[in-house]
PDB file of N, CA and C in Angstrom:
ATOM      1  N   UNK A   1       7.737  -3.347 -12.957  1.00  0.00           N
ATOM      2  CA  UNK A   1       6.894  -3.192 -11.784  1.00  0.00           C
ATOM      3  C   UNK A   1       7.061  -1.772 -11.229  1.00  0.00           C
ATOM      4  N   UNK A   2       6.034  -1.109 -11.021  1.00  0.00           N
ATOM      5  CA  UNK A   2       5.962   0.308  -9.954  1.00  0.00           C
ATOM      6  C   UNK A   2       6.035   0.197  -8.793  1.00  0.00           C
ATOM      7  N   UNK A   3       6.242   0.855  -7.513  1.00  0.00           N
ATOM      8  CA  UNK A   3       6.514   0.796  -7.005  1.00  0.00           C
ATOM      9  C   UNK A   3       6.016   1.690  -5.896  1.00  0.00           C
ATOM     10  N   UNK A   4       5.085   1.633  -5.115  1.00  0.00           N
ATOM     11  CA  UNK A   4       3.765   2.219  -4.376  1.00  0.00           C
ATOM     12  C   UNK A   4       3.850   2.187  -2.877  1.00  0.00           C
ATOM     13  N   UNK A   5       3.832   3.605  -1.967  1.00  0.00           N
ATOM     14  CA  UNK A   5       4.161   3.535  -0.669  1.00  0.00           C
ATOM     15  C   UNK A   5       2.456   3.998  -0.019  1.00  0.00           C
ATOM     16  N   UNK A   6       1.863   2.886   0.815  1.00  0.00           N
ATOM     17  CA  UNK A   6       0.532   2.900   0.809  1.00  0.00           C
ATOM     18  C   UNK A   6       0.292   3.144   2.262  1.00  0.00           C
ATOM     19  N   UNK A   7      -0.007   4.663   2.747  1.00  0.00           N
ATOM     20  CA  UNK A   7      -0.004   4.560   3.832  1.00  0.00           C
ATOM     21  C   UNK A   7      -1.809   4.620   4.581  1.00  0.00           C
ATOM     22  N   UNK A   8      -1.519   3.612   5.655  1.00  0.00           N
ATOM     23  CA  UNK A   8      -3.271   3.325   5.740  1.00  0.00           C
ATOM     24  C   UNK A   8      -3.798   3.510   7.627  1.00  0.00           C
ATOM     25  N   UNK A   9      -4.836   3.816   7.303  1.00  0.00           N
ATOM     26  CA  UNK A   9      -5.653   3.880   9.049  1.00  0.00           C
ATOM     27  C   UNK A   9      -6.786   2.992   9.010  1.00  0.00           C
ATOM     28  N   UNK A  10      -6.615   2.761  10.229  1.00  0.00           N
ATOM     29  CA  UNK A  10      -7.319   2.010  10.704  1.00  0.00           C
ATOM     30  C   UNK A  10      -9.242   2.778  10.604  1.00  0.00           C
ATOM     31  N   UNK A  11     -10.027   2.263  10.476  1.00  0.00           N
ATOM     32  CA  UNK A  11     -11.356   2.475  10.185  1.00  0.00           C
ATOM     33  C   UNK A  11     -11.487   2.667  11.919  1.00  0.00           C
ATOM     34  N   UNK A  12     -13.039   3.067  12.396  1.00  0.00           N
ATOM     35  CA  UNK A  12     -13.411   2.305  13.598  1.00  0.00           C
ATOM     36  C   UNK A  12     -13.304   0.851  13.678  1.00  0.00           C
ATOM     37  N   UNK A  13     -14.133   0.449  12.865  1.00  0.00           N
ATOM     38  CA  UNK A  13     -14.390  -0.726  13.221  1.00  0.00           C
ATOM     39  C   UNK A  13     -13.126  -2.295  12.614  1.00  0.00           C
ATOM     40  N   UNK A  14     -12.027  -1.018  12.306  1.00  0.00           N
ATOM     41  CA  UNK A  14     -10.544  -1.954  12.022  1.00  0.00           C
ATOM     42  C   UNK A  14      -9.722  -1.860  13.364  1.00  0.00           C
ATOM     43  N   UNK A  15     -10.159  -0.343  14.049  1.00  0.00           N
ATOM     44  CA  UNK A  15      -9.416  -0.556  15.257  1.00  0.00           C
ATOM     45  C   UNK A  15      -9.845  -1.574  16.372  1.00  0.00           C
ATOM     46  N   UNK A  16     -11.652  -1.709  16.317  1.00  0.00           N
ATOM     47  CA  UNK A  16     -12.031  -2.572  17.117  1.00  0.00           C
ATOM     48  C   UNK A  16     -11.785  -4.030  17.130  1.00  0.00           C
ATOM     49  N   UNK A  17     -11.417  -4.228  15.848  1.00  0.00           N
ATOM     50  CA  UNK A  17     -10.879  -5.739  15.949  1.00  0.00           C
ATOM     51  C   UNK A  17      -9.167  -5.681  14.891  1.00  0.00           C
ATOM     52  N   UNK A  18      -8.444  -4.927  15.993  1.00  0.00           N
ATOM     53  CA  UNK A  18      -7.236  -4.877  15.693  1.00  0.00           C
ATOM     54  C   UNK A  18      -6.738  -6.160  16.055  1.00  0.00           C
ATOM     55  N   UNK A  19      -7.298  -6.785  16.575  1.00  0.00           N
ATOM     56  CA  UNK A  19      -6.628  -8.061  17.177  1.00  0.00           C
ATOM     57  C   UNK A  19      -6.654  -8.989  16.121  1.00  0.00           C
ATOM     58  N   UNK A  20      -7.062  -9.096  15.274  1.00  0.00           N
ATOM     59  CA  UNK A  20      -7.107 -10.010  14.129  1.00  0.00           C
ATOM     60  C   UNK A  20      -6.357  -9.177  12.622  1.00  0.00           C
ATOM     61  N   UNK A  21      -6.053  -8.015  12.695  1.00  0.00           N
ATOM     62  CA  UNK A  21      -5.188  -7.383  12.138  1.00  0.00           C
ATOM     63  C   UNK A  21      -4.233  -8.138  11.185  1.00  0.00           C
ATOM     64  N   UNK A  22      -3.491  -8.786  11.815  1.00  0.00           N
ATOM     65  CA  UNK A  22      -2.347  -9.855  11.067  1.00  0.00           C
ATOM     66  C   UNK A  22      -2.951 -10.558  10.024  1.00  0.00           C
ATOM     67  N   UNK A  23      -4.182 -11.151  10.499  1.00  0.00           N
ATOM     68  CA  UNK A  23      -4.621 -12.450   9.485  1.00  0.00           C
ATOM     69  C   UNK A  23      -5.089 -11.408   8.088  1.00  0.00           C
ATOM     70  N   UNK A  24      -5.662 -10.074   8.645  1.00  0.00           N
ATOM     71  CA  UNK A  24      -6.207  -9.629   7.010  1.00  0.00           C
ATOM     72  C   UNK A  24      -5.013  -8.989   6.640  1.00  0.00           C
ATOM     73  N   UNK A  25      -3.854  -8.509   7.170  1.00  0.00           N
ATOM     74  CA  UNK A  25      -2.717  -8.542   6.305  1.00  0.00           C
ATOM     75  C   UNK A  25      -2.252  -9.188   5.847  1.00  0.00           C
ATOM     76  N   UNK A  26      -2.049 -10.737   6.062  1.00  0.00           N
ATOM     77  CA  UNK A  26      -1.842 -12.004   5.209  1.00  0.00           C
ATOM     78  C   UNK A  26      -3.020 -12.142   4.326  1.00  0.00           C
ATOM     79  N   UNK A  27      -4.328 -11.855   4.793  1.00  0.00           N
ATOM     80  CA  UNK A  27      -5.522 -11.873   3.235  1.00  0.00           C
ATOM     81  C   UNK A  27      -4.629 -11.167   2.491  1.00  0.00           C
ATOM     82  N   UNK A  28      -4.501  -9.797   2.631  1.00  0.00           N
ATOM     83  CA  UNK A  28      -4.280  -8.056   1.707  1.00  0.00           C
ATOM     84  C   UNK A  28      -2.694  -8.983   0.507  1.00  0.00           C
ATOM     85  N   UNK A  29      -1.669  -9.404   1.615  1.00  0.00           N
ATOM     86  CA  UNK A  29      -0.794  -9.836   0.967  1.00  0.00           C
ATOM     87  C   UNK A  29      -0.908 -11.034  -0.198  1.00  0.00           C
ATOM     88  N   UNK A  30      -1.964 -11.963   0.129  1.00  0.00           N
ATOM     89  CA  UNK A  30      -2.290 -13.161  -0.625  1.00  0.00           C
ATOM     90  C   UNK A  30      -3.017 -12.312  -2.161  1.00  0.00           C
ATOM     91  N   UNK A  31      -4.102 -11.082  -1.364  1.00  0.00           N
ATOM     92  CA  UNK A  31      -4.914 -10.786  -2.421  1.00  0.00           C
ATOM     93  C   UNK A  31      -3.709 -10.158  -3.622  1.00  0.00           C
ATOM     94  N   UNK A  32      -2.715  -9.484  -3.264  1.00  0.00           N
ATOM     95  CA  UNK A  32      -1.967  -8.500  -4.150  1.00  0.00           C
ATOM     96  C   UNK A  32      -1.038  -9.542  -4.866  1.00  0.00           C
ATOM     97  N   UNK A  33      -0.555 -10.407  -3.970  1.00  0.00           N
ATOM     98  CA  UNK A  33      -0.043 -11.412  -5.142  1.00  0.00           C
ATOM     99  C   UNK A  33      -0.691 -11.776  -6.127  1.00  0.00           C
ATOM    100  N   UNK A  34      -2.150 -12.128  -6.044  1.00  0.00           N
ATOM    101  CA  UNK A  34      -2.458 -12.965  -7.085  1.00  0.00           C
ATOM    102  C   UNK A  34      -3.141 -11.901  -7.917  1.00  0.00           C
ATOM    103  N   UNK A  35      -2.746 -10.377  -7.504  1.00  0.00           N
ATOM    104  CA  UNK A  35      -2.987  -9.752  -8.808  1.00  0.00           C
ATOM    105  C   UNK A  35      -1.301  -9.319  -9.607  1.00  0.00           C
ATOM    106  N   UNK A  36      -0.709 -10.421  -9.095  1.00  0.00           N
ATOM    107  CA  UNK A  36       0.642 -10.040  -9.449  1.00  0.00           C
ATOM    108  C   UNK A  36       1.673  -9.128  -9.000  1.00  0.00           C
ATOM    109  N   UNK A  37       1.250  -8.380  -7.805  1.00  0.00           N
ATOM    110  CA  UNK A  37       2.369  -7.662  -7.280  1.00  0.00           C
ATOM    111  C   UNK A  37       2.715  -8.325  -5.564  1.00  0.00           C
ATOM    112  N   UNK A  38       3.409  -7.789  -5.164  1.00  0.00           N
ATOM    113  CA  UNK A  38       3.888  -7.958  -3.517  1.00  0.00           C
ATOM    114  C   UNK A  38       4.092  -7.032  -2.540  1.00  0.00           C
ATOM    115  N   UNK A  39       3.841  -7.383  -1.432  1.00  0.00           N
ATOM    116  CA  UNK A  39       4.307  -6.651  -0.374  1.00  0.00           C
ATOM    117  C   UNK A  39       5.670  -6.375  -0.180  1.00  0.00           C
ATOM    118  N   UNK A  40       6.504  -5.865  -0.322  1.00  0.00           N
ATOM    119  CA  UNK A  40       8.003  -5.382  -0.050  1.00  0.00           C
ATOM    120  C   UNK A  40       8.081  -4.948   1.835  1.00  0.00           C
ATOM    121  N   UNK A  41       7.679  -4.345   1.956  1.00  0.00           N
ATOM    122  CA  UNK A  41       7.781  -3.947   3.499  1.00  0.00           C
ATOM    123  C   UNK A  41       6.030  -3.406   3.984  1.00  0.00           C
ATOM    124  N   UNK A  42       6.468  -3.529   5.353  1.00  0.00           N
ATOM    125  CA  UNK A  42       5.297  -2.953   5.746  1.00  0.00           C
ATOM    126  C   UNK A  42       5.571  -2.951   7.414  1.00  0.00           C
ATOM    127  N   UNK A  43       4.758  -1.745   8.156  1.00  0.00           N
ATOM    128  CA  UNK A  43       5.069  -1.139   9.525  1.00  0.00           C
ATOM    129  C   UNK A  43       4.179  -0.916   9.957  1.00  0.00           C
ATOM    130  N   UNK A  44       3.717  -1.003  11.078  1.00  0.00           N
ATOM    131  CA  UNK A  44       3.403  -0.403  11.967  1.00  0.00           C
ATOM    132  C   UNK A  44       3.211   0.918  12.259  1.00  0.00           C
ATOM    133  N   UNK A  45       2.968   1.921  12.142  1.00  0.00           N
ATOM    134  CA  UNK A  45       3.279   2.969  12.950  1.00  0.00           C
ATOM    135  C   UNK A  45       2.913   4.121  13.723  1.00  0.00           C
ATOM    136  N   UNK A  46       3.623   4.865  13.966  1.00  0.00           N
ATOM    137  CA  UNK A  46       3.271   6.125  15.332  1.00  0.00           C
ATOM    138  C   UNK A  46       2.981   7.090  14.433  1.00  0.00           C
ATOM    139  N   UNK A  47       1.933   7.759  14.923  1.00  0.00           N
ATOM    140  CA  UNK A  47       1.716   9.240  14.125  1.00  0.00           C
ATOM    141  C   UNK A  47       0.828   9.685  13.483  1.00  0.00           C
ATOM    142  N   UNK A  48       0.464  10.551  12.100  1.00  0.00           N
ATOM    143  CA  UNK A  48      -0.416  10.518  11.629  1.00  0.00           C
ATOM    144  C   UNK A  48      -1.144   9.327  10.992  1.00  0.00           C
ATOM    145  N   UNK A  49      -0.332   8.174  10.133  1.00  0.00           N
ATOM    146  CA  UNK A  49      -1.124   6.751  10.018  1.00  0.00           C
ATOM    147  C   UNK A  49      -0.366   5.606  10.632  1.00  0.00           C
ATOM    148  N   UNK A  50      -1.560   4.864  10.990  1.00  0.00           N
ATOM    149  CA  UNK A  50      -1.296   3.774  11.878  1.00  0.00           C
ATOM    150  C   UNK A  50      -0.269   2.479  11.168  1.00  0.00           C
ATOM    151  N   UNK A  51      -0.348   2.780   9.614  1.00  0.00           N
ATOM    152  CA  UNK A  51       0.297   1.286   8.662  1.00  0.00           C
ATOM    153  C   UNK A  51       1.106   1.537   7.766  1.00  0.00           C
ATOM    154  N   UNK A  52       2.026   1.399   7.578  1.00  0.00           N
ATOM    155  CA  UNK A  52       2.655   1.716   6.335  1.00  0.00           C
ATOM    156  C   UNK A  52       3.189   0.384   5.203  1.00  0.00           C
ATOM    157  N   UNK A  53       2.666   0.565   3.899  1.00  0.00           N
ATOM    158  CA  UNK A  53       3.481  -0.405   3.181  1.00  0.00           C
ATOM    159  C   UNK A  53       4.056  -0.057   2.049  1.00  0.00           C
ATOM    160  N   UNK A  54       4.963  -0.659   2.068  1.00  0.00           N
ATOM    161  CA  UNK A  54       5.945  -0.074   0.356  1.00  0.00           C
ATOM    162  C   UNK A  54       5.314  -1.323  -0.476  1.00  0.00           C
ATOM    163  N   UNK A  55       4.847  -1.561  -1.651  1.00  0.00           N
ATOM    164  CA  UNK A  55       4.503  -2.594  -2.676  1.00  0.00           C
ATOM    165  C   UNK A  55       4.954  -2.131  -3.738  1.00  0.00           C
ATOM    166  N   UNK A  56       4.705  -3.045  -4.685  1.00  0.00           N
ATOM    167  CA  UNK A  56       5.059  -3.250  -6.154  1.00  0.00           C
ATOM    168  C   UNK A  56       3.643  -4.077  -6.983  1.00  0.00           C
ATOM    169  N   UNK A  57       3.493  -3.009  -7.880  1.00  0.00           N
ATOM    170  CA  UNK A  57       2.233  -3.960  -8.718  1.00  0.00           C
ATOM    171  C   UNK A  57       2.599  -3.456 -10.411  1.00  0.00           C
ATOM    172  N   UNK A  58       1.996  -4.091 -11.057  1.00  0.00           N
ATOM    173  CA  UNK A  58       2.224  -4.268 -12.408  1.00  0.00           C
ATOM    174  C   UNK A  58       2.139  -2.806 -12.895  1.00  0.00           C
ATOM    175  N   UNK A  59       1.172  -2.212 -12.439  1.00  0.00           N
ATOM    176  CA  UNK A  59       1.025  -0.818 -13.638  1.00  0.00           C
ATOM    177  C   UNK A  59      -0.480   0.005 -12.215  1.00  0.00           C
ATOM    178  N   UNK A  60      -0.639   1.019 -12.536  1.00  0.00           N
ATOM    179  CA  UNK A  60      -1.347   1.600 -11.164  1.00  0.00           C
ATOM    180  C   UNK A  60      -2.854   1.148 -11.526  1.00  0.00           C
ATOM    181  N   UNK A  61      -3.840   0.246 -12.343  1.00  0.00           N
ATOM    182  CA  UNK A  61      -4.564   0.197 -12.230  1.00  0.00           C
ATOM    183  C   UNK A  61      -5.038  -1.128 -11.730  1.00  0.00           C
ATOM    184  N   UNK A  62      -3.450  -1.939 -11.682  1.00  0.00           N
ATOM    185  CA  UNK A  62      -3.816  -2.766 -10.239  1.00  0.00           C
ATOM    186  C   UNK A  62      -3.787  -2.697  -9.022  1.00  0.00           C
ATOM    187  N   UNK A  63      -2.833  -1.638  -8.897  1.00  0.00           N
ATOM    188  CA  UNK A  63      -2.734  -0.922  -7.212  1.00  0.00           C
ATOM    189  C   UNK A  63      -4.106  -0.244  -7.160  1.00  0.00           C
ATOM    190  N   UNK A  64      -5.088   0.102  -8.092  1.00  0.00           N
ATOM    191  CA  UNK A  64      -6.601   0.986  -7.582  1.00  0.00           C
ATOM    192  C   UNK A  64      -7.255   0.250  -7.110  1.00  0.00           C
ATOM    193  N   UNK A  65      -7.122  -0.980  -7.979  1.00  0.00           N
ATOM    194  CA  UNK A  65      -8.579  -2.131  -7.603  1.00  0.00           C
ATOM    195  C   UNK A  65      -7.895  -2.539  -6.470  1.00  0.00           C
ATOM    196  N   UNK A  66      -6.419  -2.799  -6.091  1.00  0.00           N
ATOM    197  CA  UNK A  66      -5.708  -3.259  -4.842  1.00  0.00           C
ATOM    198  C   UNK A  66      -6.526  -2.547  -3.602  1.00  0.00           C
ATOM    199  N   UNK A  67      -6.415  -1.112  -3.429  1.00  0.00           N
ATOM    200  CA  UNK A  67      -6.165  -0.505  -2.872  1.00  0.00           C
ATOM    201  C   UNK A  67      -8.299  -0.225  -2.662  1.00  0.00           C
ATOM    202  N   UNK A  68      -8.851  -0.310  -3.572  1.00  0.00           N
ATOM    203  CA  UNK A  68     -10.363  -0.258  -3.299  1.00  0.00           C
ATOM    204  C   UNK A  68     -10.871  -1.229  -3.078  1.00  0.00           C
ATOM    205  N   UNK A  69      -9.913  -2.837  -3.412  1.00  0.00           N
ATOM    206  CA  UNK A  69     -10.824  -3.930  -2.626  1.00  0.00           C
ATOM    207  C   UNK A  69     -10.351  -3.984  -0.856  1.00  0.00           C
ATOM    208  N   UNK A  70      -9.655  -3.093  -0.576  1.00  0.00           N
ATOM    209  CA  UNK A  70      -9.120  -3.177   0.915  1.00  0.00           C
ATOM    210  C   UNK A  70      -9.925  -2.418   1.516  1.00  0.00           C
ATOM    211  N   UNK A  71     -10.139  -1.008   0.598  1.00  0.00           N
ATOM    212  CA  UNK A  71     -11.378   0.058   1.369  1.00  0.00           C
ATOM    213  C   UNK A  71     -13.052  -0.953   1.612  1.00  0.00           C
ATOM    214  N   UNK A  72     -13.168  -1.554   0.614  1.00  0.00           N
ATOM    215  CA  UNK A  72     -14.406  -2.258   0.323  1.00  0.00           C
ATOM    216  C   UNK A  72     -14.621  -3.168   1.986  1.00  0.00           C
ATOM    217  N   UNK A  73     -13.426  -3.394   2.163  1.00  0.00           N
ATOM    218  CA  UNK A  73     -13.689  -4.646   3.284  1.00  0.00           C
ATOM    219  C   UNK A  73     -14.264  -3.782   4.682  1.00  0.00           C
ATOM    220  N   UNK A  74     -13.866  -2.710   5.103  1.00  0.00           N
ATOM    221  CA  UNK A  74     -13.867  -1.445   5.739  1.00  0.00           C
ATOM    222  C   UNK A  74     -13.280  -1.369   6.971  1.00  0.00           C
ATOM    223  N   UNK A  75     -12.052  -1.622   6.691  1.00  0.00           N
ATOM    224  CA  UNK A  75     -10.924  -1.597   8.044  1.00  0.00           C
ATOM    225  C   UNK A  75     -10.183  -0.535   7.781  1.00  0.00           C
ATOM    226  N   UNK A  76      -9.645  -0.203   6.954  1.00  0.00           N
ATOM    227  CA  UNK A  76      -8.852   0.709   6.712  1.00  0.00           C
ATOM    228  C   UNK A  76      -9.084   1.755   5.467  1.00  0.00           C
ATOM    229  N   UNK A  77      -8.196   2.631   5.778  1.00  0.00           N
ATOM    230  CA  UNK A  77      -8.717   4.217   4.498  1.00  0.00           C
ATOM    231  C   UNK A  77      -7.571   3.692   4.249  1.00  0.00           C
ATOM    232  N   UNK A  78      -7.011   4.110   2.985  1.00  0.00           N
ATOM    233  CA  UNK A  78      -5.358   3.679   2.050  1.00  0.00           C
ATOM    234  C   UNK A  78      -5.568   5.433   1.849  1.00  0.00           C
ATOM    235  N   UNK A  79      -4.008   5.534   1.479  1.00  0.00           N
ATOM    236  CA  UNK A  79      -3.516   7.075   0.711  1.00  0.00           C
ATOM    237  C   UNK A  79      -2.471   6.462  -0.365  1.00  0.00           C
ATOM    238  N   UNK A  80      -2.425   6.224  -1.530  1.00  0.00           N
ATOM    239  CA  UNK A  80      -1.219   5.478  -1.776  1.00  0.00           C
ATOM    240  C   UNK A  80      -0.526   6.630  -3.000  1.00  0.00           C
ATOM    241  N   UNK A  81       0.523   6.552  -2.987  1.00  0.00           N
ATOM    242  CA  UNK A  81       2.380   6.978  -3.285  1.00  0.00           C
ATOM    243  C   UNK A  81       2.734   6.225  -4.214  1.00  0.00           C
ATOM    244  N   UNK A  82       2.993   7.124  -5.508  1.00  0.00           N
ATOM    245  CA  UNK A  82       3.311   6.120  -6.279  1.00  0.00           C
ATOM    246  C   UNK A  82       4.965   6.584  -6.522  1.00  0.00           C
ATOM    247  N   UNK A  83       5.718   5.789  -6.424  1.00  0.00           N
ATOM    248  CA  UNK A  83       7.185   6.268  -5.707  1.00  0.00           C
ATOM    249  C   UNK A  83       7.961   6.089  -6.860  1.00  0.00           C
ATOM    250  N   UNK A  84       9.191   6.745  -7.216  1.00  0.00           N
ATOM    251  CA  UNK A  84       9.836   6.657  -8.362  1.00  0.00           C
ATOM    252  C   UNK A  84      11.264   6.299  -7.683  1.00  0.00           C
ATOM    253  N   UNK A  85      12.479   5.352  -8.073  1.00  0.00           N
ATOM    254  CA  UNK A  85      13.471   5.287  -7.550  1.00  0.00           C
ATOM    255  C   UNK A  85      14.281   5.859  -8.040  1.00  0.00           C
ATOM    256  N   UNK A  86      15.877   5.942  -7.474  1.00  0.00           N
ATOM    257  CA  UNK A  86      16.527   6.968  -7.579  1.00  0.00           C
ATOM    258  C   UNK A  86      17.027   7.600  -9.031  1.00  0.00           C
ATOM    259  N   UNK A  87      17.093   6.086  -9.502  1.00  0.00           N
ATOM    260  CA  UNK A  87      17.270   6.747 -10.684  1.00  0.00           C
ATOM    261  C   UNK A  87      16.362   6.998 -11.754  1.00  0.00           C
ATOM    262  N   UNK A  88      15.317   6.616 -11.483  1.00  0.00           N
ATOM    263  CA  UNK A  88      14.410   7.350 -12.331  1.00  0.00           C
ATOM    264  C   UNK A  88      14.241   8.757 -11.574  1.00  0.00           C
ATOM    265  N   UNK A  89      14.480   9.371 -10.744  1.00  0.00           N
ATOM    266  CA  UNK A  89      14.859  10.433  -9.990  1.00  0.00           C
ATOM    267  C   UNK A  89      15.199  11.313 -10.585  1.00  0.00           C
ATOM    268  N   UNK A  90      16.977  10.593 -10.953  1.00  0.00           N
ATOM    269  CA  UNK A  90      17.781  11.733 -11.052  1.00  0.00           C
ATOM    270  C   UNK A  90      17.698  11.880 -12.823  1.00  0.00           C
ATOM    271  N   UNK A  91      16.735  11.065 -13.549  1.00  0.00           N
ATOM    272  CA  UNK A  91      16.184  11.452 -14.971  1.00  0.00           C
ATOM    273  C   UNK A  91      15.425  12.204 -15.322  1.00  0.00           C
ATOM    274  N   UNK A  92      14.408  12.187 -13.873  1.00  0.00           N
ATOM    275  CA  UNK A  92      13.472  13.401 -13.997  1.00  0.00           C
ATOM    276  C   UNK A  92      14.329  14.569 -14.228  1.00  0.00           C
ATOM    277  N   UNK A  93      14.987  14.872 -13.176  1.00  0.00           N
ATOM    278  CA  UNK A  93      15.471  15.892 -12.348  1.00  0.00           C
ATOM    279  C   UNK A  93      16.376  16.581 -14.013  1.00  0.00           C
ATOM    280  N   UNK A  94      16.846  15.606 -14.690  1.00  0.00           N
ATOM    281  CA  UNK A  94      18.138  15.593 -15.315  1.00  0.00           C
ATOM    282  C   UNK A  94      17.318  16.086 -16.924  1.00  0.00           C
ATOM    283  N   UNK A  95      16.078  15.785 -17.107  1.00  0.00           N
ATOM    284  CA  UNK A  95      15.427  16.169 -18.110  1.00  0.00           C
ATOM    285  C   UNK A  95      15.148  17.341 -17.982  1.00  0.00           C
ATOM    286  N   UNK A  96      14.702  18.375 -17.160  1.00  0.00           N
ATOM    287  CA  UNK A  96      14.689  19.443 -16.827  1.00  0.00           C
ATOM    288  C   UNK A  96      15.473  20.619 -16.943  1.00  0.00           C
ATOM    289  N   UNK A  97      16.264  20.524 -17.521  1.00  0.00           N
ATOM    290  CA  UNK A  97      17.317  21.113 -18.341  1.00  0.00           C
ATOM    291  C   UNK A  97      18.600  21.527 -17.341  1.00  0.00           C
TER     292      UNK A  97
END
């Protein structure tokens, strides 16, 4: 599994019905399971984007269709991170002579 840090804003018309927010993050979460990956974390937050989530999906061309059936709905823009852990890190780093 890869491992994808998806940071997202709110649309207009996602901020206008922020109040129901939760339930299409339980859709977003239901939808990514049943393409086989999960939500690992996810925030809230202050600053330049309003959402943050760390996931895991099989290979990145399920995180595209993930990540374009969420744009499709039109609440939110995604930017997504495709994140390498540490030790695939320090292999990069370590291949490099």
């Amino acid at each position: 599994m890869t491992t994808y840090v998806v940071l997202l804003n709110w649309t207009e018309l996602g901020l206008k019905n922020a109040g129901d927010s939760p339930n299409r993050l339980d859709g977003a979460k239901k939808m990514l399971k049943e393409m086989g990956g999960s939500f690992d974390q996810f925030f809230l937050t202050m600053g330049e984007y309003d959402m943050v989530g760390i996931m895991t999906a099989p290979d990145d061309a399920v995180m595209a269709r993930f990540t374009l059936g969420l744009g499709q709905k039109g609440f939110v823009r995604t930017r997504t991170l495709k994140a390498f852990p540490e030790a695939a890190y320090r292999e990069i780093i370590k291949s490099l002579g």
